[in-house]
N, C-alpha and C. Protein backbone atom coordinates (compact mmCIF):
# COMPACT_ATOMS: atom_id res chain seq x y z
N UNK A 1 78.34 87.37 47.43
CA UNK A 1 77.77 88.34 48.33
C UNK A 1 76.25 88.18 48.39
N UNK A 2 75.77 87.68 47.18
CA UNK A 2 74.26 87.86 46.95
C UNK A 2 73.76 86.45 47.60
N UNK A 3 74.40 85.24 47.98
CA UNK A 3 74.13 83.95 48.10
C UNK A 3 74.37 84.58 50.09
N UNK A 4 75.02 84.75 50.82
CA UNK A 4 75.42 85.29 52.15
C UNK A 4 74.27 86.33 52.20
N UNK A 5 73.95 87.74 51.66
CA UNK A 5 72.47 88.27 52.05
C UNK A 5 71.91 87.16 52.22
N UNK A 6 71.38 86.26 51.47
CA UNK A 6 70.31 85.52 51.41
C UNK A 6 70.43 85.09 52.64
N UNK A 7 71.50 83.93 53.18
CA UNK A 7 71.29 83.05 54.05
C UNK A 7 70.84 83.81 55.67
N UNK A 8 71.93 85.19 55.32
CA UNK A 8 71.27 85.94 56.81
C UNK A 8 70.13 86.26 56.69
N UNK A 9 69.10 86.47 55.75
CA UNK A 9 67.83 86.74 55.45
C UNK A 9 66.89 86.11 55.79
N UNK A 10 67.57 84.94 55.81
CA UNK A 10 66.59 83.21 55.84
C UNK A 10 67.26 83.32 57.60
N UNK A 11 68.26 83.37 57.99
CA UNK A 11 68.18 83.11 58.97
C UNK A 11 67.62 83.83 60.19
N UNK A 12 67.75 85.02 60.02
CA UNK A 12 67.02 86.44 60.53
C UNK A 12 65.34 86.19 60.55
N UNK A 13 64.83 85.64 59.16
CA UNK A 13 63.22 85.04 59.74
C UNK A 13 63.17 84.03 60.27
N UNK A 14 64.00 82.63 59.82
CA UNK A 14 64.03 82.00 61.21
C UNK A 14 63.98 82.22 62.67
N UNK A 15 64.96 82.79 63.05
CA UNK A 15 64.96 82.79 64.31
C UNK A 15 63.89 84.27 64.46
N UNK A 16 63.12 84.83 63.97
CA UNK A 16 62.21 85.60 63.91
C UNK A 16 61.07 84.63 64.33
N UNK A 17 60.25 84.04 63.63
CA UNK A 17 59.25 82.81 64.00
C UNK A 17 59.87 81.82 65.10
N UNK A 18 60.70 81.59 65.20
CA UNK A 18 61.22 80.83 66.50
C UNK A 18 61.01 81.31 67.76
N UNK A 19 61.44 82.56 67.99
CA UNK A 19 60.98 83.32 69.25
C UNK A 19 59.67 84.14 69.17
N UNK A 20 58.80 84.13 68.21
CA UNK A 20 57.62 84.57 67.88
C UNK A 20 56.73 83.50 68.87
N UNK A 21 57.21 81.90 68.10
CA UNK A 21 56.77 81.06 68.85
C UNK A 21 56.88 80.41 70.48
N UNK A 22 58.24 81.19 70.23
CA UNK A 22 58.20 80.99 71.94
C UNK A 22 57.64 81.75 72.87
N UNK A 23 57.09 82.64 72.26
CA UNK A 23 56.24 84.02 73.22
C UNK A 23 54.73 83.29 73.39
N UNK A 24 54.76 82.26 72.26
CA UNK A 24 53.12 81.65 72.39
C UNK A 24 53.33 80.22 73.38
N UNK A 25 54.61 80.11 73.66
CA UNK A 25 54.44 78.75 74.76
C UNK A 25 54.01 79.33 76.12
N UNK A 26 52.57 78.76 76.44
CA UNK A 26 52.20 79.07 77.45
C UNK A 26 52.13 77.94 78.55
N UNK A 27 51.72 78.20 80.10
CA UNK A 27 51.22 77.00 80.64
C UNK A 27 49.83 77.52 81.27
N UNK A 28 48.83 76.48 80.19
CA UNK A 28 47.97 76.34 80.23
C UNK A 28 47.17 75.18 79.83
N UNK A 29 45.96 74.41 79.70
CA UNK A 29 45.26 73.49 79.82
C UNK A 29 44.05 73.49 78.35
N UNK A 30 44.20 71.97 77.79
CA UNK A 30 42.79 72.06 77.18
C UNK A 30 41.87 70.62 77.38
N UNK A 31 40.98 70.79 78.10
CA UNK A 31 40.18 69.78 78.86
C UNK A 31 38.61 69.66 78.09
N UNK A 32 38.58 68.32 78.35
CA UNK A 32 37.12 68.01 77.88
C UNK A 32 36.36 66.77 78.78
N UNK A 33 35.20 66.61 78.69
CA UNK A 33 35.07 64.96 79.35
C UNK A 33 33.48 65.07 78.41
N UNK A 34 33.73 64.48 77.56
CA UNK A 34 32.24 64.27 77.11
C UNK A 34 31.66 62.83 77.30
N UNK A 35 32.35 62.03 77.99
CA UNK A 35 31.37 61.23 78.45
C UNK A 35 30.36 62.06 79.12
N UNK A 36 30.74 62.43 80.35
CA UNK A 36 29.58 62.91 81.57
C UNK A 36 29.03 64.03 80.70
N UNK A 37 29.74 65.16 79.68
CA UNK A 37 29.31 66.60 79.38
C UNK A 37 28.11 66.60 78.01
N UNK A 38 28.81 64.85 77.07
CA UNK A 38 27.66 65.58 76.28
C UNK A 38 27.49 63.67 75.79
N UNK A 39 26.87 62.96 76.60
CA UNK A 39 26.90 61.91 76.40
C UNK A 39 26.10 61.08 75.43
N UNK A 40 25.92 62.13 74.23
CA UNK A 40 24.54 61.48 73.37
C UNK A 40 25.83 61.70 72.53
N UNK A 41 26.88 61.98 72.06
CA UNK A 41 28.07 62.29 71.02
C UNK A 41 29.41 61.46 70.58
N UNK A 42 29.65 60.99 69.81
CA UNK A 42 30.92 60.23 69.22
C UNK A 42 32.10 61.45 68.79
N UNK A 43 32.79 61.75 69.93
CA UNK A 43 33.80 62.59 68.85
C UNK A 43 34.46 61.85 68.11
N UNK A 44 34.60 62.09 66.90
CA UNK A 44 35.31 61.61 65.55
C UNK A 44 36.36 62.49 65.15
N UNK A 45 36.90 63.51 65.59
CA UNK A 45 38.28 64.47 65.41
C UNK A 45 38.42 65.60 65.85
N UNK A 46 39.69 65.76 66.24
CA UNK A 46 39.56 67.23 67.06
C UNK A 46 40.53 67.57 67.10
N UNK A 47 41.02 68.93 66.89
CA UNK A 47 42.55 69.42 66.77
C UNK A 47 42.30 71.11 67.22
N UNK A 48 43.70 70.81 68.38
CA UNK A 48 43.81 72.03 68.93
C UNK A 48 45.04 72.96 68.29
N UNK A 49 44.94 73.93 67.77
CA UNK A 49 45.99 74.34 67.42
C UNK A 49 46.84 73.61 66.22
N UNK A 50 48.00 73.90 66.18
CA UNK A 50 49.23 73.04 64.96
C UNK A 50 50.23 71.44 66.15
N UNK A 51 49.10 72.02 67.64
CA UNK A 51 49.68 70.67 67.99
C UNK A 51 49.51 69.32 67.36
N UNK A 52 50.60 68.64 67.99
CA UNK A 52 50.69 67.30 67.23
C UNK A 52 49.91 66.02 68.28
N UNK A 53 49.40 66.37 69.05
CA UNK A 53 48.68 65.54 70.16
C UNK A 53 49.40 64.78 70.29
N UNK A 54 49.41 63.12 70.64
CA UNK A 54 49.99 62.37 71.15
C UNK A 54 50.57 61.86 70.17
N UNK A 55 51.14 62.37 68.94
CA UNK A 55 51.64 61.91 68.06
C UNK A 55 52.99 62.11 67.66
N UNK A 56 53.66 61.48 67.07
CA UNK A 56 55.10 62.49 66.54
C UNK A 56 55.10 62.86 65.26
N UNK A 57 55.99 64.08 64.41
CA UNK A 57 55.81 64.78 63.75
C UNK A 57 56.37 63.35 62.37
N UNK A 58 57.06 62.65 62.83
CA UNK A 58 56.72 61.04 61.59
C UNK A 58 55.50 60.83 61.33
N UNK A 59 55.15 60.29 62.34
CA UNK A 59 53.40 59.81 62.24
C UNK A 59 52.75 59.93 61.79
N UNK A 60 52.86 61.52 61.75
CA UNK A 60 51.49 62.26 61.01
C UNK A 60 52.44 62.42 59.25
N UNK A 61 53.53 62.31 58.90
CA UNK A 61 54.08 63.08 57.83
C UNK A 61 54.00 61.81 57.33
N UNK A 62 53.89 60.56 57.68
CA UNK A 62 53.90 59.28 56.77
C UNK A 62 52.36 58.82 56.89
N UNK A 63 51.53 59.91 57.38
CA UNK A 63 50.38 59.06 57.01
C UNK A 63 49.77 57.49 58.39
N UNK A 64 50.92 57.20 59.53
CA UNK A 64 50.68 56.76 60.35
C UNK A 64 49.52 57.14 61.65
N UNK A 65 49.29 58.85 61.55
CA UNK A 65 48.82 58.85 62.58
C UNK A 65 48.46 60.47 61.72
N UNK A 66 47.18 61.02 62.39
CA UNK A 66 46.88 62.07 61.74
C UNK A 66 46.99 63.64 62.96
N UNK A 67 47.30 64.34 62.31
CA UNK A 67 47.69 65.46 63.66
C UNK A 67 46.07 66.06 64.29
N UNK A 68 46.85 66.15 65.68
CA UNK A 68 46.01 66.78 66.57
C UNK A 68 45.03 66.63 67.42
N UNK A 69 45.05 64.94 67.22
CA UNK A 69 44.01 64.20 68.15
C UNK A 69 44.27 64.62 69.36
N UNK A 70 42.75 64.93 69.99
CA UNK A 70 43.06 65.97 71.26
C UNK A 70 42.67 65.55 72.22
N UNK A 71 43.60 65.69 73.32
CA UNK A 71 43.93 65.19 74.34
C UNK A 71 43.45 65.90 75.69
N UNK A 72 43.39 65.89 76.83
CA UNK A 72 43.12 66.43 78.26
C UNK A 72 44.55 66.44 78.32
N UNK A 73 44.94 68.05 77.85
CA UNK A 73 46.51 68.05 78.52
C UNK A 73 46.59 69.43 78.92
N UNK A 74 47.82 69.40 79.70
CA UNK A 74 48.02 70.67 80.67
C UNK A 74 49.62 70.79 80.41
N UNK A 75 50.00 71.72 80.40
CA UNK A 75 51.47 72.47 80.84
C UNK A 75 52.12 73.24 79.25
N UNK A 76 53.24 73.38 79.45
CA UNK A 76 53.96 74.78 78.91
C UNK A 76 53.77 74.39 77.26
N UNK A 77 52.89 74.66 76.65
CA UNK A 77 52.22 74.25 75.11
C UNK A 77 52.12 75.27 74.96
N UNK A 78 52.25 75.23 73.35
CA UNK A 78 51.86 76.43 72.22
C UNK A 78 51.02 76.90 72.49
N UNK A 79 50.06 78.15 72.62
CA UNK A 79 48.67 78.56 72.88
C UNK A 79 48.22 78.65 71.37
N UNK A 80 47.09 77.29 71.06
CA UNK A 80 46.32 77.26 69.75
C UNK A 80 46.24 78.38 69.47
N UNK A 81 45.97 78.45 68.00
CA UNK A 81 45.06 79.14 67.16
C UNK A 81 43.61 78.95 67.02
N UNK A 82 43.36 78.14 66.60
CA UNK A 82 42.10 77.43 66.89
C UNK A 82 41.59 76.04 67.27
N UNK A 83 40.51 75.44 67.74
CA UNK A 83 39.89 74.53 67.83
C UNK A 83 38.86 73.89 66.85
N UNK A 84 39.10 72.63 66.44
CA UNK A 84 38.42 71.88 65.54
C UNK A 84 37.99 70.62 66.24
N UNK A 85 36.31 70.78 66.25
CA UNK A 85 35.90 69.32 66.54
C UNK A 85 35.14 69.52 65.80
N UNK A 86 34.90 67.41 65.63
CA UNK A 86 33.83 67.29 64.82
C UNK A 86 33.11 65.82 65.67
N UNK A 87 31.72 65.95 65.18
CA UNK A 87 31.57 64.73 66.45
C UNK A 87 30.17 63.88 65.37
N UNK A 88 29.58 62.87 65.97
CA UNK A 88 28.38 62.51 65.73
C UNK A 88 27.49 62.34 66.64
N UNK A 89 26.15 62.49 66.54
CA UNK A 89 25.09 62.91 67.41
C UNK A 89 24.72 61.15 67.16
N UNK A 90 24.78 60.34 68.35
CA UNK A 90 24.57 58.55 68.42
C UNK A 90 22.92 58.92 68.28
N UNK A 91 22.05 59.46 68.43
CA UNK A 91 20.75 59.31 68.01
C UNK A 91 20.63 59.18 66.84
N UNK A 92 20.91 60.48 66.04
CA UNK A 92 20.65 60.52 64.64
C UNK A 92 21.38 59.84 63.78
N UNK A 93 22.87 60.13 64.09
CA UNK A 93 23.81 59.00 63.21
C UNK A 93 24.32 60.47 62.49
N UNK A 94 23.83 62.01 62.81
CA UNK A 94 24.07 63.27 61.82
C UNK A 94 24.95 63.42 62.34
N UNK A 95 26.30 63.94 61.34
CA UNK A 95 27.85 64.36 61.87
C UNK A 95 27.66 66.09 61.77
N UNK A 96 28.63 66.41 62.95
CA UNK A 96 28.62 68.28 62.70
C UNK A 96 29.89 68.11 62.97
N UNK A 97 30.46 69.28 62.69
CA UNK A 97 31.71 70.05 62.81
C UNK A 97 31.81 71.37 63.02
N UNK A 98 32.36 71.94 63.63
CA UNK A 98 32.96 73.31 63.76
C UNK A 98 34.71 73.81 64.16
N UNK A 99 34.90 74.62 63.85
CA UNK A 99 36.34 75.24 63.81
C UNK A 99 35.95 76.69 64.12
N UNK A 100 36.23 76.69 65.27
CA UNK A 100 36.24 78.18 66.29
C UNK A 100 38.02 78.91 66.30
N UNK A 101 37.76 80.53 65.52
CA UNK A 101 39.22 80.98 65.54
C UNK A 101 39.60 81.06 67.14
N UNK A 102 40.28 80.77 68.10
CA UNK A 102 41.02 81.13 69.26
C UNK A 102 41.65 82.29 69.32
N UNK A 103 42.13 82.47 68.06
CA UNK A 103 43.46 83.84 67.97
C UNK A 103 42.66 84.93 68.47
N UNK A 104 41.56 85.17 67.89
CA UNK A 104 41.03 86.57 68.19
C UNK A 104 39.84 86.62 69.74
N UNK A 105 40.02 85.46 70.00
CA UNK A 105 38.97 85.24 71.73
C UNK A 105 39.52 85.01 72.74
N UNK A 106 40.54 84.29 72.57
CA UNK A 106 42.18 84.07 74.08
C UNK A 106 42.46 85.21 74.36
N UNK A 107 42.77 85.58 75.50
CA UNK A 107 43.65 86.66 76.00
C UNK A 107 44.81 86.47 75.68
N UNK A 108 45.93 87.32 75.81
CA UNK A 108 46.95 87.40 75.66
C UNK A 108 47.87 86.54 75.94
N UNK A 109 49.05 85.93 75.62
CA UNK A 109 49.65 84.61 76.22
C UNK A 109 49.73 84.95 77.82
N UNK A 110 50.54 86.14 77.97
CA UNK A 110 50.75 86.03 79.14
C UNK A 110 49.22 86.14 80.43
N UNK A 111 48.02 86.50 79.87
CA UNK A 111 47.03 86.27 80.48
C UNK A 111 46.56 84.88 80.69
N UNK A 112 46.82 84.60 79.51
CA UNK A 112 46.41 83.02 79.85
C UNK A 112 47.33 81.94 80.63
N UNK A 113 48.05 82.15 81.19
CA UNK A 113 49.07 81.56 82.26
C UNK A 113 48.06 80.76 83.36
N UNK A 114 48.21 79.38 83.23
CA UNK A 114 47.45 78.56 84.04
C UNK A 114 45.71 78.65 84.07
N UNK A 115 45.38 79.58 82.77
CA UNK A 115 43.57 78.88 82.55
C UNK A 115 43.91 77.77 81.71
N UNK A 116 41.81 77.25 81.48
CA UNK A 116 42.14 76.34 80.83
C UNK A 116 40.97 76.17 79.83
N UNK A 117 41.38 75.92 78.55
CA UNK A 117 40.38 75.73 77.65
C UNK A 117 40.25 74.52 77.83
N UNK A 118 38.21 74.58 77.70
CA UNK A 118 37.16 73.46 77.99
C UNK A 118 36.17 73.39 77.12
N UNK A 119 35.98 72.50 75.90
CA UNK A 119 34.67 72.44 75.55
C UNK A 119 33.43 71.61 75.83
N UNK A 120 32.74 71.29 75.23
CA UNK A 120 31.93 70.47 75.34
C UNK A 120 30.45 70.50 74.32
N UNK A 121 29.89 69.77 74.18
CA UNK A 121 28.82 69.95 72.95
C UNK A 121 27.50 69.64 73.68
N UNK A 122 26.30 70.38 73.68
CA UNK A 122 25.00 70.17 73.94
C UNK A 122 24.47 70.39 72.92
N UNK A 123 23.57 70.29 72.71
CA UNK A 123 22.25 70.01 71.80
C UNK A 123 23.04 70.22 70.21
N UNK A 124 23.53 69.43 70.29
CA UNK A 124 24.85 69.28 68.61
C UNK A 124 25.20 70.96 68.40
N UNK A 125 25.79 71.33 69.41
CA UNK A 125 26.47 72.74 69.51
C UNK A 125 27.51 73.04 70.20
N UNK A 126 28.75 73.56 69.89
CA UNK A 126 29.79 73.40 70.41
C UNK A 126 30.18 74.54 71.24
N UNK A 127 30.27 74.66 72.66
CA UNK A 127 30.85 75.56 73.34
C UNK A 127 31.94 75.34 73.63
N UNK A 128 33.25 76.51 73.70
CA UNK A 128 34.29 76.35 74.27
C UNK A 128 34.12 77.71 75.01
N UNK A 129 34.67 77.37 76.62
CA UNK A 129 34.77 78.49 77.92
C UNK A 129 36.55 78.54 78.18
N UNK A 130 36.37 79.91 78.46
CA UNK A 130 37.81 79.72 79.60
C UNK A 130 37.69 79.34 80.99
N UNK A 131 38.17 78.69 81.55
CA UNK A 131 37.78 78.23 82.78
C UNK A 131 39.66 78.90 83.80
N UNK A 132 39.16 79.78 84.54
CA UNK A 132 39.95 80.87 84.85
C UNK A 132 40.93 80.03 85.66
N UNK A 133 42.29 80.56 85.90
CA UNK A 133 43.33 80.08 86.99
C UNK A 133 42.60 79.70 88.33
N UNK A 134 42.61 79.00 88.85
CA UNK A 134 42.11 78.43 90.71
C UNK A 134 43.28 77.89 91.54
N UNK A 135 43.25 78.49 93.19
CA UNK A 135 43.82 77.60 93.87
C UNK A 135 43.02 76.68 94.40
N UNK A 136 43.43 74.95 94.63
CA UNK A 136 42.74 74.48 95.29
C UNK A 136 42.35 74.99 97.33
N UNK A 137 41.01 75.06 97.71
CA UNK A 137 40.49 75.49 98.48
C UNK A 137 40.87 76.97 98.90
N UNK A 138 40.96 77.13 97.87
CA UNK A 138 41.50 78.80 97.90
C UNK A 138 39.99 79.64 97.29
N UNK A 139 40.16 80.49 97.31
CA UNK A 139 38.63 81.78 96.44
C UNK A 139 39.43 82.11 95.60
N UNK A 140 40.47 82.86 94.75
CA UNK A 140 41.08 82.80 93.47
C UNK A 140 40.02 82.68 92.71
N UNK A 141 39.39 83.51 91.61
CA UNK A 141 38.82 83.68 90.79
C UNK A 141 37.36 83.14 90.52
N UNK A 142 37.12 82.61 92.11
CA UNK A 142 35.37 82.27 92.19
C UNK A 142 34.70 83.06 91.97
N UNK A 143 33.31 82.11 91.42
CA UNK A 143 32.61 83.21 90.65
C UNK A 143 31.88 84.80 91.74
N UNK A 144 31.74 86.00 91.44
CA UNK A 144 31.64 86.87 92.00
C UNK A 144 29.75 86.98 92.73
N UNK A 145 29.49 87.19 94.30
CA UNK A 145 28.21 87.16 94.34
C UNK A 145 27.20 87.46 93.87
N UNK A 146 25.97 86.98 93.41
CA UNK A 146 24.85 87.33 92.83
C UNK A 146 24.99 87.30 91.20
N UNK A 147 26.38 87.08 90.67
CA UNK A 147 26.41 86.76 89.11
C UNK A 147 25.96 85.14 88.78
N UNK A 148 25.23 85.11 87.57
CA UNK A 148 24.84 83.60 87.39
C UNK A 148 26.18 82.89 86.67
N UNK A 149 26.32 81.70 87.44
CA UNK A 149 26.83 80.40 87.01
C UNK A 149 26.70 80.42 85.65
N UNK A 150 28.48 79.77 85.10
CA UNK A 150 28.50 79.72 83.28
C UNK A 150 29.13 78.59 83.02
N UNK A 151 29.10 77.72 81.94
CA UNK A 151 30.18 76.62 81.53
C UNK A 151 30.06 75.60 82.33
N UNK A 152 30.89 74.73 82.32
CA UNK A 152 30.68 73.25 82.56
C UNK A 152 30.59 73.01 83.78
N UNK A 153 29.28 72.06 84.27
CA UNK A 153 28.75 72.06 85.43
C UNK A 153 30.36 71.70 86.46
N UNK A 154 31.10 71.24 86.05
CA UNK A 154 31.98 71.00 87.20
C UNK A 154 32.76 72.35 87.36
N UNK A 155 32.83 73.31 87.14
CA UNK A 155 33.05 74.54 86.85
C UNK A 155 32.17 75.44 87.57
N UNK A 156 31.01 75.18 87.89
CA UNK A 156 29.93 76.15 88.76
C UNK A 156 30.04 76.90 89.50
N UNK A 157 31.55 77.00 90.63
CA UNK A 157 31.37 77.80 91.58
C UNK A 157 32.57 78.63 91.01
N UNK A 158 33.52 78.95 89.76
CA UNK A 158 34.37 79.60 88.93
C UNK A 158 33.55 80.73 88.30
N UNK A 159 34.56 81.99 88.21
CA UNK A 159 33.96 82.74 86.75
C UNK A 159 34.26 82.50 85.59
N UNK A 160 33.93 81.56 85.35
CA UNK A 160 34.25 81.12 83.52
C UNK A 160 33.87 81.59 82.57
N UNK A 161 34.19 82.15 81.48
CA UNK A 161 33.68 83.15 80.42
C UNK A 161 33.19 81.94 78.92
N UNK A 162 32.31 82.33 77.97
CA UNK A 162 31.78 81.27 77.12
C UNK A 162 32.64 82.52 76.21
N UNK A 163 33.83 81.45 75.70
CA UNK A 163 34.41 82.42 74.45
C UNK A 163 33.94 81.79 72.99
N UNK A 164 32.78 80.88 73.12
CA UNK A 164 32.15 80.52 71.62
C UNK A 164 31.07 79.79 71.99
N UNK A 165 30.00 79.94 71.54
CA UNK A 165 29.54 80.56 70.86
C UNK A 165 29.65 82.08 70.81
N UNK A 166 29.58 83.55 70.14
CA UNK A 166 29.69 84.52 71.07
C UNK A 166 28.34 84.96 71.28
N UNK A 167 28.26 85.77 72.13
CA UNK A 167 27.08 86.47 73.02
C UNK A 167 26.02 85.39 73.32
N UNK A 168 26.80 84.18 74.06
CA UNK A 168 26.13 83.13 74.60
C UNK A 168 25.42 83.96 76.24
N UNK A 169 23.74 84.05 76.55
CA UNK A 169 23.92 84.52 78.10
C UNK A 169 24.35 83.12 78.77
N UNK A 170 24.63 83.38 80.01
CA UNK A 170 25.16 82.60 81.07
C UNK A 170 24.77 81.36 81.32
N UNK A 171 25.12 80.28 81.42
CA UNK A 171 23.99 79.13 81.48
C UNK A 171 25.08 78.03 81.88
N UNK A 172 24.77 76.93 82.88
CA UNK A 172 25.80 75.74 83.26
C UNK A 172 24.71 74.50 82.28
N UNK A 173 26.25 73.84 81.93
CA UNK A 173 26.13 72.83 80.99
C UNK A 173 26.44 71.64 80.95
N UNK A 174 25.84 70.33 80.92
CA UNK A 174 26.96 68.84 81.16
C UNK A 174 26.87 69.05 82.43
N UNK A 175 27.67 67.88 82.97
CA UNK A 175 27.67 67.09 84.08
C UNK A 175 26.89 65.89 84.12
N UNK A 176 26.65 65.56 85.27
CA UNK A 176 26.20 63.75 84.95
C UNK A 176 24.42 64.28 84.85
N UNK A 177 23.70 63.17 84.80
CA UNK A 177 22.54 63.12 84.67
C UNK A 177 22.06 63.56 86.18
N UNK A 178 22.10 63.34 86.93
CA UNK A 178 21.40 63.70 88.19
C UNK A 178 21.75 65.36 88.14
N UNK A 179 23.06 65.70 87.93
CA UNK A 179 22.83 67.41 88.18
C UNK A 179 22.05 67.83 87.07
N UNK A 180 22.06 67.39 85.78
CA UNK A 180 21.48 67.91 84.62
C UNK A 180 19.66 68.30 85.71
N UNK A 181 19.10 67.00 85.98
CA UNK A 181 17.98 66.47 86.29
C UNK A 181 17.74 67.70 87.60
N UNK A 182 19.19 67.83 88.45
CA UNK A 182 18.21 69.08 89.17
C UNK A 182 18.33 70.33 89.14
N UNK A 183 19.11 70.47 87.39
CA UNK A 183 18.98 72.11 87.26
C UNK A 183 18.07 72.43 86.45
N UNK A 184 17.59 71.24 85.85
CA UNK A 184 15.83 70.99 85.24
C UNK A 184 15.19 71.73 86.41
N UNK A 185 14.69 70.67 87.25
CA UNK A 185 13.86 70.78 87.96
C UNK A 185 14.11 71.86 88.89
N UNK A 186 15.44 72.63 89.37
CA UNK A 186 15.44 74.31 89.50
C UNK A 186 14.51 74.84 89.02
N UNK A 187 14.66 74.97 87.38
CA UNK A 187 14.36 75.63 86.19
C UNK A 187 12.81 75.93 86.28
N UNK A 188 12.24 74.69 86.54
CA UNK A 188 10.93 74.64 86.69
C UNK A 188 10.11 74.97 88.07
N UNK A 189 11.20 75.40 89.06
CA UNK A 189 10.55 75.48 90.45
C UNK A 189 10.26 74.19 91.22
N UNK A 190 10.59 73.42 90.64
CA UNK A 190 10.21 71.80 91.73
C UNK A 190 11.07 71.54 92.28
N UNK A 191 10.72 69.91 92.55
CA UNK A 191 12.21 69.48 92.85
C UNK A 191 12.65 68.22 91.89
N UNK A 192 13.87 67.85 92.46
CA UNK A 192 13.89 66.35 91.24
C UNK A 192 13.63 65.27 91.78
């Protein structure tokens, strides 16, 4: 009798965390491009969540392949816990890292239905934005008049929120060198 409690016990939290986890499969996105966004940087590792990136759950358990190398991917995925990059700054040769919690800065699964987490690193500092649901040539969640532009320059005409650093003010970031060059020269009142 005491061996049967058990197994319904074990199986009752099983399938407890099973559909726990299925409430966290969302479809949503986690995107980066640091060539164009932060092009002075070597990422050297990065893990989203307990995903397994392009790997299989062998790979990583024999030591073939290590979990979570992170990818530009989109559709019905676990919604992380957190984000881990770590990168090197090609000037200095100095490595940083950070691990930002997600759990407590994501909206809710079902809010997050088709955004998309985006980071990117400037001045050896790691921002990650939500970059909100869009239709193409649609207005869907463009940014609202007279509010300033946030997050990654290809992102500019979106309301994107900076969910790390926190109480980052508003500011567009990355993109290639020529936009960098004329939101300088905005900045300064000239031109470029």
């Amino acid at each position: 009798m005491r061996r049967l409690f058990f197994i319904v016990l074990l199986t009752l939290a099983m399938s407890t965390q099973h559909a726990c986890s299925e409430d966290r499969v969302v479809f949503h996105a986690l995107s980066f491009d640091l060539d164009i966004d932060s092009p002075g940087i070597e990422l050297l590792d990065c893990q989203y969540g307990e995903t397994l990136g392009p790997s299989t759950a062998h790979e990583v358990a024999t030591g073939m392949a290590r979990k979570g190398r992170c990818i530009n991917m989109a559709g019905s995925i676990l919604l992380g816990d957190f984000l881990y990059v770590k990168w090197r700054d090609k000037m200095t040769g100095k490595v940083y890292e950070e691990r930002v919690d997600l759990k407590s800065r994501l909206p809710s699964p079902k809010e997050m239905q088709g955004q998309t987490i985006y980071f990117l690193v400037d001045d050896n500092r790691l921002f990650v934005y939500l970059v909100p649901d869009r239709d193409i040539g649609g207005k869907r969640n463009h940014l609202p008049p007279g509010k300033p532009a946030n997050g990654p320059d290809i992102y500019d005409y979106l309301d994107v929120r900076t969910i790390y650093p926190d109480n980052e003010p508003p500011k567009v970031r990355g993109g290639s060198q020529r936009a960098r060059a004329e939101r300088d020269a905005a900045a300064q009142g000239g031109k470029p």
